[in-house]
Protein backbone atom coordinates (compact mmCIF):
# COMPACT_ATOMS: atom_id res chain seq x y z
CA UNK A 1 -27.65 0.32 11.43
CA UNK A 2 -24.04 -1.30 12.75
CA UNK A 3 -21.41 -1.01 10.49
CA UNK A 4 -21.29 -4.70 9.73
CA UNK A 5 -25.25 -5.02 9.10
CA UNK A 6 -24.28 -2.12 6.74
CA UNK A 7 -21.58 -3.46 4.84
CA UNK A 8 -23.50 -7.21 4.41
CA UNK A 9 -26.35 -5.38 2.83
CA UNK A 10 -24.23 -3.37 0.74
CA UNK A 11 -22.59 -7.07 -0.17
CA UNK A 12 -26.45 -8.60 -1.17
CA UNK A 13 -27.12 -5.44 -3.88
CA UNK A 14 -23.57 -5.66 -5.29
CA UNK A 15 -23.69 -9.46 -5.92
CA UNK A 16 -27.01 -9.14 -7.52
CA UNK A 17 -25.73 -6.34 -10.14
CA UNK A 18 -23.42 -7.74 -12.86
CA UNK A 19 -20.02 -6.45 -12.32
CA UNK A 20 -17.97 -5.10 -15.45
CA UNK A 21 -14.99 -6.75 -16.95
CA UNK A 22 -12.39 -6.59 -14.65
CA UNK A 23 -14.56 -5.11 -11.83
CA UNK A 24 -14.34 -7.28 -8.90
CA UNK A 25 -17.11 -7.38 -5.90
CA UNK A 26 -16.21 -7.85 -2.57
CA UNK A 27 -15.47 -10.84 -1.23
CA UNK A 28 -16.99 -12.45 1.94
CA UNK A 29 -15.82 -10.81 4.72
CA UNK A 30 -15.59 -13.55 6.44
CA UNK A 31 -12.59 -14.75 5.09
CA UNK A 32 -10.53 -12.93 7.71
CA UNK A 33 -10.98 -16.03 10.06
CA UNK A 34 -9.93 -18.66 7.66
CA UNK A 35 -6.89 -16.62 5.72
CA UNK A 36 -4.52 -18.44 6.55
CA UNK A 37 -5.39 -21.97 5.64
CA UNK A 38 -6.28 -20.65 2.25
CA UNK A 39 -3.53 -20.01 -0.38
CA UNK A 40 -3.73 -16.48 -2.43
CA UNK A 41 -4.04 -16.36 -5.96
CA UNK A 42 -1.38 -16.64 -8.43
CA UNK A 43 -1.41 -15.38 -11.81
CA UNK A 44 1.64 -16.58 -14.23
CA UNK A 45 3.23 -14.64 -17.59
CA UNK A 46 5.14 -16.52 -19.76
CA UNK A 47 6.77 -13.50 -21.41
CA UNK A 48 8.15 -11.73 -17.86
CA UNK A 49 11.26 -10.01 -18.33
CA UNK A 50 12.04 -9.98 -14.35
CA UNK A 51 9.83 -10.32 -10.93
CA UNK A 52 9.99 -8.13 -7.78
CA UNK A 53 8.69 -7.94 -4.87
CA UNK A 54 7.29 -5.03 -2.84
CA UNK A 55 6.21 -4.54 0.30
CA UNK A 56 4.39 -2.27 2.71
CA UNK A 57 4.92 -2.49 5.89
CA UNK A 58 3.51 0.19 9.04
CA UNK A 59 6.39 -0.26 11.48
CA UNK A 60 4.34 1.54 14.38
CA UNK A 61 6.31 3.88 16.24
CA UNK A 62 4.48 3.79 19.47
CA UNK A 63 6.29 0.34 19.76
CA UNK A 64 9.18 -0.60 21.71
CA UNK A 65 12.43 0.24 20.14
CA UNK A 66 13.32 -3.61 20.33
CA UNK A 67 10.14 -4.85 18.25
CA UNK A 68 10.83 -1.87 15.72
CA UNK A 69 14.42 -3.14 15.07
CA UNK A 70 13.39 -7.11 15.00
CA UNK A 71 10.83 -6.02 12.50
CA UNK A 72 13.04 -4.77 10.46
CA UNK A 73 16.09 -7.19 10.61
CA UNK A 74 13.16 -9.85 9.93
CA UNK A 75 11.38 -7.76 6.97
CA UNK A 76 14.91 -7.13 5.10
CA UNK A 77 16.61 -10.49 6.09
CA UNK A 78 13.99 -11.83 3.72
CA UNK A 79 15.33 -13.14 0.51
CA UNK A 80 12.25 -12.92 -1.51
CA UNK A 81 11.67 -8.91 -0.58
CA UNK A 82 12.99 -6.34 -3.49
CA UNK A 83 11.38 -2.71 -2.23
CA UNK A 84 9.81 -1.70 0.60
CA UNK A 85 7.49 0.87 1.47
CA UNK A 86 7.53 1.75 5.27
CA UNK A 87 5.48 4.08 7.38
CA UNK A 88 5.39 5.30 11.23
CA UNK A 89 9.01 5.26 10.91
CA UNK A 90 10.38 8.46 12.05
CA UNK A 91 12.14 7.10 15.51
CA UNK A 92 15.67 6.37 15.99
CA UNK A 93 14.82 2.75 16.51
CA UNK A 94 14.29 2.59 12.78
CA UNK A 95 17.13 4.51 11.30
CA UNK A 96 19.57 2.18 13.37
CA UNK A 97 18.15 -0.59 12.06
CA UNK A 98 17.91 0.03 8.49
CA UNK A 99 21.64 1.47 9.01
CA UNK A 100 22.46 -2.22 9.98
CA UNK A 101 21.67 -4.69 7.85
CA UNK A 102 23.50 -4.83 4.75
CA UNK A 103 23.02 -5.20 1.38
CA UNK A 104 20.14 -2.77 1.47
CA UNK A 105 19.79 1.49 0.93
CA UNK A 106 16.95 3.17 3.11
CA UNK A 107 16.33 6.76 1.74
CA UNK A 108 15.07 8.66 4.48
CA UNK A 109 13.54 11.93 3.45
CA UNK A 110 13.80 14.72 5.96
CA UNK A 111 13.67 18.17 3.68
CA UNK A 112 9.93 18.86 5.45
CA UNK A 113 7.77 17.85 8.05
CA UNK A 114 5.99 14.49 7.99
CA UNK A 115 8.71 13.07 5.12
CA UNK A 116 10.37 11.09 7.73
CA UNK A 117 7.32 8.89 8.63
CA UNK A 118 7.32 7.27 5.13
CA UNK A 119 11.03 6.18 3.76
CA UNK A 120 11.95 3.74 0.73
CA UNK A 121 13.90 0.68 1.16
CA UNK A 122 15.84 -0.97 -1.87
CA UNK A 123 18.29 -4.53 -2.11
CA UNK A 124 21.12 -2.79 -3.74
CA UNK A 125 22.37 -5.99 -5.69
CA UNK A 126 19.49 -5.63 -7.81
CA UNK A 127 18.42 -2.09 -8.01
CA UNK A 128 20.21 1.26 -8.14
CA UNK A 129 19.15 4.39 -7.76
CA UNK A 130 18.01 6.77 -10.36
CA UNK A 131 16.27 9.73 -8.75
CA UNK A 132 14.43 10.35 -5.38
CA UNK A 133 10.88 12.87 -4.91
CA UNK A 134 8.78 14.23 -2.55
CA UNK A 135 5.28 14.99 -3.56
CA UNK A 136 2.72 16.80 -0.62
CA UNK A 137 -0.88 15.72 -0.54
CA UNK A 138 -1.58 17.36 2.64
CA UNK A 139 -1.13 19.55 5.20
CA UNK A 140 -1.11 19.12 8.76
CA UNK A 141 -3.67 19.63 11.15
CA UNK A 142 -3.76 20.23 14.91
CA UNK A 143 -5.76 19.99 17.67
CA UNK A 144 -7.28 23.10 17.65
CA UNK A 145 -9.14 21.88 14.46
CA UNK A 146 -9.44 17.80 15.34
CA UNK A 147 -9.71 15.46 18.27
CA UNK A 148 -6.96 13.31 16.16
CA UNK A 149 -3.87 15.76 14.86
CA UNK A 150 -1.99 14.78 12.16
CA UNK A 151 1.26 16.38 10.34
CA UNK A 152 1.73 17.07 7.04
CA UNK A 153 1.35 14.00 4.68
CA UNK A 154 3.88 13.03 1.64
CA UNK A 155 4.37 11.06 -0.75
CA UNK A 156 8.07 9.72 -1.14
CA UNK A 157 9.46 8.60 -4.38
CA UNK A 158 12.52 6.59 -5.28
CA UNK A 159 12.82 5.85 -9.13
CA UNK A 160 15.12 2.56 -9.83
CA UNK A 161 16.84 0.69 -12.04
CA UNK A 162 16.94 -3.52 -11.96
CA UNK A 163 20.69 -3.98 -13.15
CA UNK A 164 19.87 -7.03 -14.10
CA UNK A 165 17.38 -5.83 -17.32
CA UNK A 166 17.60 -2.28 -17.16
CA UNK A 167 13.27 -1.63 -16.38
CA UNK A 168 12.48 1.11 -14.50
CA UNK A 169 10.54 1.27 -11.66
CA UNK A 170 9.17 4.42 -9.50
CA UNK A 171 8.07 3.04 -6.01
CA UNK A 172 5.63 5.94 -4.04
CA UNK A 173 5.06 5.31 0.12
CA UNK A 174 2.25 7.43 1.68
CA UNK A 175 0.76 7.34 4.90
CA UNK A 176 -3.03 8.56 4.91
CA UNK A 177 -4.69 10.83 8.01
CA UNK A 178 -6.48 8.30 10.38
CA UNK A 179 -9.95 8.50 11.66
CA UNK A 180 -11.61 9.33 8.17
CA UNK A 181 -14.61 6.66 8.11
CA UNK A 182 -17.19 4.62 9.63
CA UNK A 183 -16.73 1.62 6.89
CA UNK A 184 -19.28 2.45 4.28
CA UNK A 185 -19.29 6.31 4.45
CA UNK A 186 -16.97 9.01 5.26
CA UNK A 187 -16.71 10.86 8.70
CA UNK A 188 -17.28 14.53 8.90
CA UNK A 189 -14.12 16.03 9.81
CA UNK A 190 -10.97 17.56 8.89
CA UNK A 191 -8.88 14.08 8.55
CA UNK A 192 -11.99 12.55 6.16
CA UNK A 193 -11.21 15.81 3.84
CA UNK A 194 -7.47 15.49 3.83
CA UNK A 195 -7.78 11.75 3.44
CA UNK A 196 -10.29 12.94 0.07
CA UNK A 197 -7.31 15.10 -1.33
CA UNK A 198 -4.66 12.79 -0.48
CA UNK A 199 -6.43 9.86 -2.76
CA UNK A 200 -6.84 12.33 -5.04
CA UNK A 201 -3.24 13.46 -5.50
CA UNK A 202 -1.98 10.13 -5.44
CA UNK A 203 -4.07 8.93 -8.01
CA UNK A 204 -3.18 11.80 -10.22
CA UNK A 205 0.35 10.81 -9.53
CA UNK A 206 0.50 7.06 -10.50
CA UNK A 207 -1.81 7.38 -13.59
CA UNK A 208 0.36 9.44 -15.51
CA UNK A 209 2.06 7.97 -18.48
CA UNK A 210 5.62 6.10 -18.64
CA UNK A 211 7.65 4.13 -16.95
CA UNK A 212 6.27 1.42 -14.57
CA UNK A 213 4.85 2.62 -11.13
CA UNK A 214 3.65 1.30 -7.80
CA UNK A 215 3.10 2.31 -4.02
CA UNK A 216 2.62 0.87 -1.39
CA UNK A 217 0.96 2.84 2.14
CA UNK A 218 -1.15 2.54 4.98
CA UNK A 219 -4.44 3.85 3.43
CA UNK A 220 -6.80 3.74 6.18
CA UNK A 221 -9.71 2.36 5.17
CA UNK A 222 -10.38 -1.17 4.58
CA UNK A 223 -10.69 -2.92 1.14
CA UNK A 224 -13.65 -5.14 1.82
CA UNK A 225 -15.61 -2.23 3.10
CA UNK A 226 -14.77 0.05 0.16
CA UNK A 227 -15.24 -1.92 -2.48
CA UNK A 228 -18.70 -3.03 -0.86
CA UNK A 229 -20.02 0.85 -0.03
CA UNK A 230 -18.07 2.68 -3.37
CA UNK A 231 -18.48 6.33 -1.71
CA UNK A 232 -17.49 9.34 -3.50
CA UNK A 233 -14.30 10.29 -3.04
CA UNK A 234 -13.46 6.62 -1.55
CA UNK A 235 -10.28 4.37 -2.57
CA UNK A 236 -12.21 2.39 -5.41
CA UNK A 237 -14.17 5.56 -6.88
CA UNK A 238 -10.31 7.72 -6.64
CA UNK A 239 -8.41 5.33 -7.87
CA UNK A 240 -10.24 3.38 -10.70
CA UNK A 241 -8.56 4.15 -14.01
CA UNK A 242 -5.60 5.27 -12.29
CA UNK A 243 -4.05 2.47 -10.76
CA UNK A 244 -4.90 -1.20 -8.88
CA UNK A 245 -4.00 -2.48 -5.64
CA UNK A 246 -2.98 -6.19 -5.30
CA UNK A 247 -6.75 -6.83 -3.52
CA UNK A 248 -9.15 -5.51 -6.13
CA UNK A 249 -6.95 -7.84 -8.97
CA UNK A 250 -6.43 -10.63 -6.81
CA UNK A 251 -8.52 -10.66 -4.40
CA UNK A 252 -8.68 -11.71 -0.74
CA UNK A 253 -8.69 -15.09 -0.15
CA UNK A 254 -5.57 -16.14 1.78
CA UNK A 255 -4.47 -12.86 2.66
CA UNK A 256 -4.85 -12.07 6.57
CA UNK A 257 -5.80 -8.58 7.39
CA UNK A 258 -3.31 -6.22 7.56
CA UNK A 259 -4.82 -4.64 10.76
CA UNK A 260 -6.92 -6.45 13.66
CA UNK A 261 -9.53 -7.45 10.60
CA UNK A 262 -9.14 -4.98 8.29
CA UNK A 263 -7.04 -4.85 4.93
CA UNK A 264 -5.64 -1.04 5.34
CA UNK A 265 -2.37 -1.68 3.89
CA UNK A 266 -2.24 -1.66 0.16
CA UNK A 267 0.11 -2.35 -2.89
CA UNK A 268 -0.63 -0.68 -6.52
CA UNK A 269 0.33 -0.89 -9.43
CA UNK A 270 -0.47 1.81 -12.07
CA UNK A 271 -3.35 1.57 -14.87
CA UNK A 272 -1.21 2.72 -17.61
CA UNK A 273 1.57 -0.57 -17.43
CA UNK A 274 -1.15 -2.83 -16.23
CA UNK A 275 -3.25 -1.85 -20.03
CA UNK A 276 0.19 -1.66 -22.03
CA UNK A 277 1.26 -5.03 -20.23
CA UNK A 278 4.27 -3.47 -19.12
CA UNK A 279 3.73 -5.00 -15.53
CA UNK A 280 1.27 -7.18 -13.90
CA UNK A 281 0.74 -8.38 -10.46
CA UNK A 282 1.58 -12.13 -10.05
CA UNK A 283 0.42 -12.66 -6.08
CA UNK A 284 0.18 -11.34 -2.48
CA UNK A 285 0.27 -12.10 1.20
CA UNK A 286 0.71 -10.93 4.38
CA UNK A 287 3.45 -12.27 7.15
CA UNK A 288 2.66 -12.84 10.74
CA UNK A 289 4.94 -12.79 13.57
CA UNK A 290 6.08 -9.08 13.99
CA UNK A 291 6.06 -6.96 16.51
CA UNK A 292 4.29 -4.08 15.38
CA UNK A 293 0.17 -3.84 14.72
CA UNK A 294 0.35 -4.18 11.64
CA UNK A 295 1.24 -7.05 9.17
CA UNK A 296 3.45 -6.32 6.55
CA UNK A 297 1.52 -6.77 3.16
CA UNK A 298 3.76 -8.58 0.68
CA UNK A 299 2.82 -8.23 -3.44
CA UNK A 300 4.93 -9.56 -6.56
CA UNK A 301 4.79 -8.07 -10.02
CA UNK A 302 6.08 -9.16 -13.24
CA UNK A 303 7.62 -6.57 -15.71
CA UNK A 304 6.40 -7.65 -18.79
CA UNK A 305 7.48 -6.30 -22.16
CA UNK A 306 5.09 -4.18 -22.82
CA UNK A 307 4.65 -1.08 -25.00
């Protein structure tokens, strides 16, 4: 069976079940060839306290240094951009770029292995900084153990303050082994079981209780085809209770693919503030126009007041 027949069929016995409150089913794949005539959904709160936005955005480091540093002048030289999660970003092209534009702080974490791919941008005029993290959700693995190698993974963590209200925020970036799927099932390998753990950590971190927290990352596998398939272990069977990403509240529709034709590149927000209405996510896109392969995937949140 191809991977598309697959997912379709897995589409005809989800619509026919009745989905829970608040349980989304996928949405037509097909709307990766008319995203971007379509406008994204927008939720409003009359009670927001402030709005941010975040983004995540997987620079590619395979790509020329020039692309790498437009991508970045054009990312940050947005006005509209509060945080950003980045990931492939361990070159020099990078940290030269974030180094030049002002008004912003990139926290580039380099105390291990593998912490460099994933630093934490932040517009200093409205956020300062109240404490950084580094959390590991996986080790390494070489060649001698898979046809596609991969160093250790992390999970960065900058914790900020908005001056202009005094909420804070804890922003996680993570970058997930590749080569973990086929679309509705897992591959057998040492990158699907890493990816398993990863979720796993990283769900564990953002349900906790407290303050407000998001992250953004490259996750791997593609939002339309998990949510259609569910397998064990997967992003919608990790994560529920935990936290939501920006696709399973708002959906698709007028959001291009983050990758070729796949939505990989996620924003969440945790369970915790979205069920104590400390925070809620108001809409998402992604921009074209950049160098790299991915686009960067754009989501803003209201902080609410909450409990």
């Amino acid at each position: 069976m191809s991977r598309r027949l697959g997912v379709l069929l897995a589409l005809v016995v989800l619509t026919g079940c009745s989905a829970g409150a608040g349980e989304p089913g996928p949405e037509p794949s097909s709307g990766a060839a008319s995203c971007a005539s379509e406008r994204p959904a927008v939720r409003t709160y009359d009670d927001a306290v402030a709005r941010l936005t975040v983004a995540s955005f997987n620079v590619d480091r395979t790509g020329r240094p020039r692309g790498i540093a437009a991508d970045v002048r054009r990312l940050l030289g947005r006005d509209d951009v509060d945080l950003v999660g980045w990931q492939e970003a361990d070159t020099a092209a990078f940290a030269r770029a974030v180094r030049d534009v002002p008004g912003w702080r990139t926290e580039i974490f380099d105390a291990a292995d593998g912490q460099r791919q994933v630093p934490i941008s932040w517009r200093t005029s409205r956020w300062a900084l109240v404490a950084t993290a580094a959390h590991p959700m996986t080790e390494g693995a070489g060649r001698d153990v898979t046809d596609h190698p991969f160093r250790p993974k992390w999970a960065t963590a900058v914790t900020l303050r908005h001056r202009a209200t005094g909420r804070v925020v804890t922003l996680l970036d993570t970058h997930v082994p590749n080569h973990i799927e086929t679309g509705d099932r897992w591959g057998d390998n040492v990158n699907a079981r890493a990816a398993r753990q990863h979720y796993r950590r990283l769900a564990d971190l953002l349900g906790r209780p407290g303050g407000v927290r998001l992250a953004t990352g490259d996750f791997q596998w593609d939002h339309h085809d998990d949510l259609a398939a569910r397998p064990r272990g997967g992003i919608t069977d990790t994560f529920a209770g935990k936290a939501r990403s920006s696709f399973e509240v708002l959906g698709l529709t007028g959001v291009c693919p983050s990758r070729n034709t796949r939505w990989i590149d996620y924003v969440w927000l945790d369970e915790p503030s979205l069920a104590a209405g400390r925070a809620g996510f108001v809409t998402h896109r992604s921009l074209d126009g950049y160098a790299s392969d991915h686009r960067p995937v754009l989501a803003t949140i209201a902080l609410l007041p909450g409990r």
